[in-house]
C-alpha atoms as a PDB file:
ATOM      1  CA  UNK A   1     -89.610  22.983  87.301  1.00  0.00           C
ATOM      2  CA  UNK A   2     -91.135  20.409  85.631  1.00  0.00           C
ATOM      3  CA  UNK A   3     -89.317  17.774  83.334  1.00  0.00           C
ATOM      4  CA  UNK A   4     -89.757  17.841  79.786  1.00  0.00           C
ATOM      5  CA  UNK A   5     -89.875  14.479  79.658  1.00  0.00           C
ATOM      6  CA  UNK A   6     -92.058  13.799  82.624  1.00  0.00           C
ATOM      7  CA  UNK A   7     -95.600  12.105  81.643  1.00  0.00           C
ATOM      8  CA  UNK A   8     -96.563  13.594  84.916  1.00  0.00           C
ATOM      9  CA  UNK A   9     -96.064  16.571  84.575  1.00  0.00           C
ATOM     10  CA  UNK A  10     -98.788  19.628  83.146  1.00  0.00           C
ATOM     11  CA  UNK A  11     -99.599  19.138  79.618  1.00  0.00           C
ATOM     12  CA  UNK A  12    -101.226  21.685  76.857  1.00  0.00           C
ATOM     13  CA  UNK A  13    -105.280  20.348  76.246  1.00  0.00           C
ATOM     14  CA  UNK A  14    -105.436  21.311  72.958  1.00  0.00           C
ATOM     15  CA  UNK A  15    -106.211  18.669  70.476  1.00  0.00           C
ATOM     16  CA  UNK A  16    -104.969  20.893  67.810  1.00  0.00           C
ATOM     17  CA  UNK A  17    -102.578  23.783  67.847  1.00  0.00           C
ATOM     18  CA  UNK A  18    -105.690  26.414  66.487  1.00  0.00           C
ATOM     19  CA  UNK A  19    -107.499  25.572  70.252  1.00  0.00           C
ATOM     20  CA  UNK A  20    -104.367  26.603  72.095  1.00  0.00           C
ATOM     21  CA  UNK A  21    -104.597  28.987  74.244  1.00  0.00           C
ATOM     22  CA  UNK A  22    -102.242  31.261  76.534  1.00  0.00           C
ATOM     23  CA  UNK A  23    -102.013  28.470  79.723  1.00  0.00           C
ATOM     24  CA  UNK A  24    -101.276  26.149  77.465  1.00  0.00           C
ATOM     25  CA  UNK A  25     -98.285  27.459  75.687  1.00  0.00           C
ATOM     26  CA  UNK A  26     -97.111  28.744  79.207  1.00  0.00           C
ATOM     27  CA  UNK A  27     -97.372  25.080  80.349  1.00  0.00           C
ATOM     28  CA  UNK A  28     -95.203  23.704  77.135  1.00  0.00           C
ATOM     29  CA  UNK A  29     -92.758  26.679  77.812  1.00  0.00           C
ATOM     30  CA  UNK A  30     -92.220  26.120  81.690  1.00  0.00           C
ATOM     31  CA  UNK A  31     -90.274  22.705  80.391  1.00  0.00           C
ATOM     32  CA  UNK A  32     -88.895  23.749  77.094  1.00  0.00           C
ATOM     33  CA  UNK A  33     -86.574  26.105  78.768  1.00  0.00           C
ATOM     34  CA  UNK A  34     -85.122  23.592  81.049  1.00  0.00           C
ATOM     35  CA  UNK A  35     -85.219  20.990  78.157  1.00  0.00           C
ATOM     36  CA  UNK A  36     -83.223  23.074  75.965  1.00  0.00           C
ATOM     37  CA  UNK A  37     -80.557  24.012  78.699  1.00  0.00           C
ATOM     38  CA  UNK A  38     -80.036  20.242  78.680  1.00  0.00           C
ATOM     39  CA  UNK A  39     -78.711  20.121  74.997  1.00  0.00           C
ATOM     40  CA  UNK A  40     -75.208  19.930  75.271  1.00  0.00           C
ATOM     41  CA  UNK A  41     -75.874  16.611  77.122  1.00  0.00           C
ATOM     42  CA  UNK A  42     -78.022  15.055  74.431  1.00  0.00           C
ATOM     43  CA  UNK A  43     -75.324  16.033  71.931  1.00  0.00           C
ATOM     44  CA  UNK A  44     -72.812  14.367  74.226  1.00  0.00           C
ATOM     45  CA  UNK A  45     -74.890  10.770  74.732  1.00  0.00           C
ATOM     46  CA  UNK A  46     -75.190  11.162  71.031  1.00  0.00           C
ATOM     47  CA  UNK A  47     -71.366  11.878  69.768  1.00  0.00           C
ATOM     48  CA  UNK A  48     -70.843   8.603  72.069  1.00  0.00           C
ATOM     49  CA  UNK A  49     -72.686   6.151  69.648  1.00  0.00           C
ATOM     50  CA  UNK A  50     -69.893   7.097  67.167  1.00  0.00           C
ATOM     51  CA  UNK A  51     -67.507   5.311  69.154  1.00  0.00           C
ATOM     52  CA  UNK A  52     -67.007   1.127  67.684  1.00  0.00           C
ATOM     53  CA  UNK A  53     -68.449   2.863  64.381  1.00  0.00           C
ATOM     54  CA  UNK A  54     -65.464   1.813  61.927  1.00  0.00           C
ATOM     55  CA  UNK A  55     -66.920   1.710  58.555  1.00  0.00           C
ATOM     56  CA  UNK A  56     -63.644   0.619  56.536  1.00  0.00           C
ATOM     57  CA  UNK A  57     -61.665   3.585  58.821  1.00  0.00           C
ATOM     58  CA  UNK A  58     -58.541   3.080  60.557  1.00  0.00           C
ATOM     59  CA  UNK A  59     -60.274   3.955  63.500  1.00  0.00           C
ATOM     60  CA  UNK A  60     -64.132   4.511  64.917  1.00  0.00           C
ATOM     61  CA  UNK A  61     -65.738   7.460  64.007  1.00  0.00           C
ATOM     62  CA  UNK A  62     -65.504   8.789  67.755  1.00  0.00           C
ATOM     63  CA  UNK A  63     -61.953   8.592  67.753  1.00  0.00           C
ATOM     64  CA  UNK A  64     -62.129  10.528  64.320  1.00  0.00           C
ATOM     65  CA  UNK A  65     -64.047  13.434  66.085  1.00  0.00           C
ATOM     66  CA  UNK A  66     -61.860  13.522  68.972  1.00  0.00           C
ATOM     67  CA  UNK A  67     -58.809  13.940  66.649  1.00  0.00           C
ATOM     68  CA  UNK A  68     -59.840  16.243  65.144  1.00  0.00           C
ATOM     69  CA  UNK A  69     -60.796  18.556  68.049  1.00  0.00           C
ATOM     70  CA  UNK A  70     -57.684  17.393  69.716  1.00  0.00           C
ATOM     71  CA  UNK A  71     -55.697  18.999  67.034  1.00  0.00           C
ATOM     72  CA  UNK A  72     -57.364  21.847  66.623  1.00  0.00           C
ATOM     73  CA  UNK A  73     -57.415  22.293  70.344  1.00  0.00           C
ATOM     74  CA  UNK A  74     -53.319  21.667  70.658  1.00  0.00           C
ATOM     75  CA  UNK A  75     -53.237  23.895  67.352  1.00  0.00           C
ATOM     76  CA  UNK A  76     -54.565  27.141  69.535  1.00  0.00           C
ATOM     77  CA  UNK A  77     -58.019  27.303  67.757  1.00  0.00           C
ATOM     78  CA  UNK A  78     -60.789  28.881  70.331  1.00  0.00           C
ATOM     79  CA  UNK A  79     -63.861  27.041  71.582  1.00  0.00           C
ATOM     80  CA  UNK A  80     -66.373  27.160  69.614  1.00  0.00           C
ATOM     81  CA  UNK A  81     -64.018  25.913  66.788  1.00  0.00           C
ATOM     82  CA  UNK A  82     -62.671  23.138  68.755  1.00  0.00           C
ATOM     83  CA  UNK A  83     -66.323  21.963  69.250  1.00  0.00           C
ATOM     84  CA  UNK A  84     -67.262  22.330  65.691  1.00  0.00           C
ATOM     85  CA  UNK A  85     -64.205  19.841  64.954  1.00  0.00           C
ATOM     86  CA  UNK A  86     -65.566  17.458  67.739  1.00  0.00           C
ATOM     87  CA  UNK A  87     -69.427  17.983  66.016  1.00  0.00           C
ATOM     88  CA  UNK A  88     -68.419  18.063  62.496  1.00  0.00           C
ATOM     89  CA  UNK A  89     -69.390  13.934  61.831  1.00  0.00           C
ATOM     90  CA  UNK A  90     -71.828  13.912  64.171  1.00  0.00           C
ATOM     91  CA  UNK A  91     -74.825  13.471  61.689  1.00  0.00           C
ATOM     92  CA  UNK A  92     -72.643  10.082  60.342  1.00  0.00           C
ATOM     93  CA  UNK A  93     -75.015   7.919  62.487  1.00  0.00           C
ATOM     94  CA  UNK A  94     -78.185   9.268  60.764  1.00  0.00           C
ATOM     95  CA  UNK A  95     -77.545  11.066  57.543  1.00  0.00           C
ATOM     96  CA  UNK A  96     -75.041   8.562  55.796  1.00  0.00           C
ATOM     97  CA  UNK A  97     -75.491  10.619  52.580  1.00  0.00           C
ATOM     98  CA  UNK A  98     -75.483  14.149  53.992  1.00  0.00           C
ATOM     99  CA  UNK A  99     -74.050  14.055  57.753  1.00  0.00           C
ATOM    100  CA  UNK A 100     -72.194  17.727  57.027  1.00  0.00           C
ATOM    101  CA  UNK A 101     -75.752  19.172  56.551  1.00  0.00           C
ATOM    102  CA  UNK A 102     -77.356  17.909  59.888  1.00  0.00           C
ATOM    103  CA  UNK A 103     -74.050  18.756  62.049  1.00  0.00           C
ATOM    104  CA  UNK A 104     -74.418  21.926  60.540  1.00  0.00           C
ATOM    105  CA  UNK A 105     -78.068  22.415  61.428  1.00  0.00           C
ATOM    106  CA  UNK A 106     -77.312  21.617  64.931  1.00  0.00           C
ATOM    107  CA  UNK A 107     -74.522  24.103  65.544  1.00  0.00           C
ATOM    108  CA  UNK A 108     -76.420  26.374  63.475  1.00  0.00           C
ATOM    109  CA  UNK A 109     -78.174  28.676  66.403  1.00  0.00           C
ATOM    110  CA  UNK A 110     -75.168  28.653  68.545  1.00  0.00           C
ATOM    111  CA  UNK A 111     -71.766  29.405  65.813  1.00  0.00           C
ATOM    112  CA  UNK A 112     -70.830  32.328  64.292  1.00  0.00           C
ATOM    113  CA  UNK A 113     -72.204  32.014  60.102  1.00  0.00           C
ATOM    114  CA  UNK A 114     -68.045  31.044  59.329  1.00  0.00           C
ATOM    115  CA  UNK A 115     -68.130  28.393  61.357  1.00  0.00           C
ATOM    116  CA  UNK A 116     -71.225  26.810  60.197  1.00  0.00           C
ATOM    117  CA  UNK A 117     -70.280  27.558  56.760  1.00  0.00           C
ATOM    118  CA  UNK A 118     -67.235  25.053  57.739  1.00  0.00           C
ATOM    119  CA  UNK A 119     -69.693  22.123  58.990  1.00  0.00           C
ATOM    120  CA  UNK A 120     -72.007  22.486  56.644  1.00  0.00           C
ATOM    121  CA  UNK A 121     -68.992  22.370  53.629  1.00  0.00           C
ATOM    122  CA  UNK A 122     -66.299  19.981  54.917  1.00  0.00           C
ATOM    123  CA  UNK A 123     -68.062  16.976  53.518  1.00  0.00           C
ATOM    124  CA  UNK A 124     -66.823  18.941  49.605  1.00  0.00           C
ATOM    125  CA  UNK A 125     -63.685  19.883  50.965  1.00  0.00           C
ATOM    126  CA  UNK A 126     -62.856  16.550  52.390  1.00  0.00           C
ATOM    127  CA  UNK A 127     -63.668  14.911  49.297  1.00  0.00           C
ATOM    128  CA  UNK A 128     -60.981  16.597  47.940  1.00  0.00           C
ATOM    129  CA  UNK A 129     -58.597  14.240  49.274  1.00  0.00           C
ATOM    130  CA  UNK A 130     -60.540  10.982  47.902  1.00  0.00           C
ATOM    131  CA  UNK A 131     -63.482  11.521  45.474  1.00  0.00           C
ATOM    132  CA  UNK A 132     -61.151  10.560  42.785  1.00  0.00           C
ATOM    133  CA  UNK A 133     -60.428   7.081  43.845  1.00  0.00           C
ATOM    134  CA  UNK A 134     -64.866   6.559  43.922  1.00  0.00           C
ATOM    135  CA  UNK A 135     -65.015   8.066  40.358  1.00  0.00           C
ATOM    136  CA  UNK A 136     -65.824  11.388  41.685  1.00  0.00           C
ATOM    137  CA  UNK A 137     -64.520  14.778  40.992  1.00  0.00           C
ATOM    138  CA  UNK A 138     -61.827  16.009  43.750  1.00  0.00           C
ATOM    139  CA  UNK A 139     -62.238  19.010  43.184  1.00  0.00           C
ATOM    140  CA  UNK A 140     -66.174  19.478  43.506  1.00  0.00           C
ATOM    141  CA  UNK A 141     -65.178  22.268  45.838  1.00  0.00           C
ATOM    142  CA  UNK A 142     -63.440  24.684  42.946  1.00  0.00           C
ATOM    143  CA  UNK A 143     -67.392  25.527  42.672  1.00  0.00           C
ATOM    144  CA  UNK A 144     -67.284  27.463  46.446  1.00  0.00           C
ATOM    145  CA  UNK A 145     -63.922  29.155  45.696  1.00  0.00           C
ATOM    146  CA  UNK A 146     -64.820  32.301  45.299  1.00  0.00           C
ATOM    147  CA  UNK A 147     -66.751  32.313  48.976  1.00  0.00           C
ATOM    148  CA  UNK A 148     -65.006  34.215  51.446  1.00  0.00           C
ATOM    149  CA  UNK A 149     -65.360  31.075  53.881  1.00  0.00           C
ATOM    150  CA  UNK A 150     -63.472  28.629  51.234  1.00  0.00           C
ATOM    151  CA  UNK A 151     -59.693  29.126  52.251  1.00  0.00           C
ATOM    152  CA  UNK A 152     -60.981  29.002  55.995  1.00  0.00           C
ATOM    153  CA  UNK A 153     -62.469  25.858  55.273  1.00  0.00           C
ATOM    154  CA  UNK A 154     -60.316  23.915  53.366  1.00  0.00           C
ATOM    155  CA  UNK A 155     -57.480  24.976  56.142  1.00  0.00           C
ATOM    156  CA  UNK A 156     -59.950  22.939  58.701  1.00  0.00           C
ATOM    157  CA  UNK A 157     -60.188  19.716  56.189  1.00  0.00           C
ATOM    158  CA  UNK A 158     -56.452  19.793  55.506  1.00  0.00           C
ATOM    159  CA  UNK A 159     -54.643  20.403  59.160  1.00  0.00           C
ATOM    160  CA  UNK A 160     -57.749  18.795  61.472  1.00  0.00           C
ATOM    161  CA  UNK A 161     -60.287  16.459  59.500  1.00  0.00           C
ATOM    162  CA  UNK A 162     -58.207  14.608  56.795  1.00  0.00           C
ATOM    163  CA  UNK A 163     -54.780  13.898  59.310  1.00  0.00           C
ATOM    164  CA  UNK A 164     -57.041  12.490  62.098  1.00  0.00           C
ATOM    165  CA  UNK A 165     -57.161   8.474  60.987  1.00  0.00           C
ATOM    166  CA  UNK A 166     -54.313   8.035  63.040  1.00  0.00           C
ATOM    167  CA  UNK A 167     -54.563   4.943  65.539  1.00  0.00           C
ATOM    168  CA  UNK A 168     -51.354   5.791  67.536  1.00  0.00           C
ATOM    169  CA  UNK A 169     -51.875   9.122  67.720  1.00  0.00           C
ATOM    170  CA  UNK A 170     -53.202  10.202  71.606  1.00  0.00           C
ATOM    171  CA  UNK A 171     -56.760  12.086  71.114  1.00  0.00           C
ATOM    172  CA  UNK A 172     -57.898  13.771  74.414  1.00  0.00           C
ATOM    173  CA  UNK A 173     -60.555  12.111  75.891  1.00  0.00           C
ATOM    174  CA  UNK A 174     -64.217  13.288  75.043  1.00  0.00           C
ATOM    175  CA  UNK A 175     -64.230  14.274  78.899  1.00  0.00           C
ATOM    176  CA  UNK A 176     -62.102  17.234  78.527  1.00  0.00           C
ATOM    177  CA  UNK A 177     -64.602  18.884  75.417  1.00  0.00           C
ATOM    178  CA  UNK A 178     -67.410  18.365  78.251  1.00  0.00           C
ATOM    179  CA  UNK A 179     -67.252  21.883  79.275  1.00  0.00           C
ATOM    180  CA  UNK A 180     -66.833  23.418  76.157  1.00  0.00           C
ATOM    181  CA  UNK A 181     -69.607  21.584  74.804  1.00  0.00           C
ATOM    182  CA  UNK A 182     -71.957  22.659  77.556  1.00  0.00           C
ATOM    183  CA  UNK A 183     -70.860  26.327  77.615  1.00  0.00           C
ATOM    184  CA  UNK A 184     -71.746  26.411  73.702  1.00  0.00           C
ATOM    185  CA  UNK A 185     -75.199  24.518  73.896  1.00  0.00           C
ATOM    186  CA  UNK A 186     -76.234  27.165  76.809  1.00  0.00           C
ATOM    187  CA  UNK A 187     -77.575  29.860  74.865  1.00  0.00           C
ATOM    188  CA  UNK A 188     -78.138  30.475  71.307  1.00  0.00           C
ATOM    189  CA  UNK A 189     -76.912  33.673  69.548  1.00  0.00           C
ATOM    190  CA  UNK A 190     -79.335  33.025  66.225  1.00  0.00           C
ATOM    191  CA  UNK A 191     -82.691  31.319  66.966  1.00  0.00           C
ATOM    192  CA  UNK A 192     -86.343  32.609  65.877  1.00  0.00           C
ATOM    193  CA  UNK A 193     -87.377  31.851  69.403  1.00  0.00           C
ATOM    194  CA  UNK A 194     -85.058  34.631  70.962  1.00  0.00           C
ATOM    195  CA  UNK A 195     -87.240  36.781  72.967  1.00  0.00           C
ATOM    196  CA  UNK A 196     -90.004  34.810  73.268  1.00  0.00           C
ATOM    197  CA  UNK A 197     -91.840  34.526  76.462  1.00  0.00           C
ATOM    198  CA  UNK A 198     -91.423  32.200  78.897  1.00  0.00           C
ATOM    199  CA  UNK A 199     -93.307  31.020  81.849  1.00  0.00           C
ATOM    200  CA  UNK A 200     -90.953  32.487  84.221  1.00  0.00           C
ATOM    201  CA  UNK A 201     -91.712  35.846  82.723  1.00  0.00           C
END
């Protein structure tokens, strides 16, 4: 199977997407596929330039994510929750103003709608516990309380995200989310591309 990043390897001749035709789209989705099985990897290399990221914290912002999955690991919370808590900053290194919003579009084909909801929020619901001290409102999120996803979230904020600055406390190491990070980024349940056809087909 050819490598999607392989220079080598078949490309489409269009010059613009309106000359495409059928071989061509069969050649870009021959390496898509095996592309986008490799996901959970990418999102893996990428969690680990969190790691020396301080910012003013008591610890990096790695440690921070693998807090807060440790605890809600420990806590009895199921997968795909545990890897939303390790995902939930993981926008910090590009989107300083809106890193909730591009966690949340990554988990986004791959979490059930509450979860997402949860990424996508957190950033209002943490702010509970220090907008005041920037000259902010604390409690921005009164605005979402009548969603059926606010109690849910504002339990993930106040047990997981907002207790997990602690340098003494002993986080699991990012090796034991591996799996569970792989096994999520393996198939998507929401995606417009789902039963499109592929090469193999």
């Amino acid at each position: 199977m050819p490598d999607h990043g392989d220079a080598a390897a078949p490309r489409a001749r269009f010059r613009s997407m309106d000359e495409g035709t059928q071989e061509d789209w069969m050649t870009i989705a021959s390496q898509f596929g095996p592309f986008a099985a490799r996901g959970g990897k990418r999102i893996l290399d990428h969690l680990r330039l969190l790691e020396g990221d301080y910012g003013g914290f008591p610890v990096d912002r790695l440690e921070h994510s693998l807090q807060t999955a440790t605890r809600a690991f420990k806590d009895g919370r199921d997968e795909e929750y545990v890897v939303c808590a390790l995902l939930h900053d993981i926008g910090d290194t590009l989107g300083a103003y809106n890193h909730p919003d591009i966690a949340a579009a990554i988990l986004k084909p791959f979490v059930s709608e509450k979860n997402h909801w949860m990424v996508e929020k957190h950033g209002i619901f943490q702010g509970y516990y220090f907008f005041h001290y920037l000259g902010m409102d604390r409690n921005m999120r009164d605005g979402l309380r009548d969603h059926p996803y606010f109690e849910y979230t504002a339990e993930f904020c106040e047990k997981y995200d907002q207790t997990a600055f602690d340098p003494d406390y002993e986080s699991m190491p990012l090796e034991a989310f591996e799996p569970m990070v792989m096994k999520l980024f393996e198939s998507p349940k929401n995606t417009m591309y789902a039963g499109a056809v592929t090469a193999e087909e």
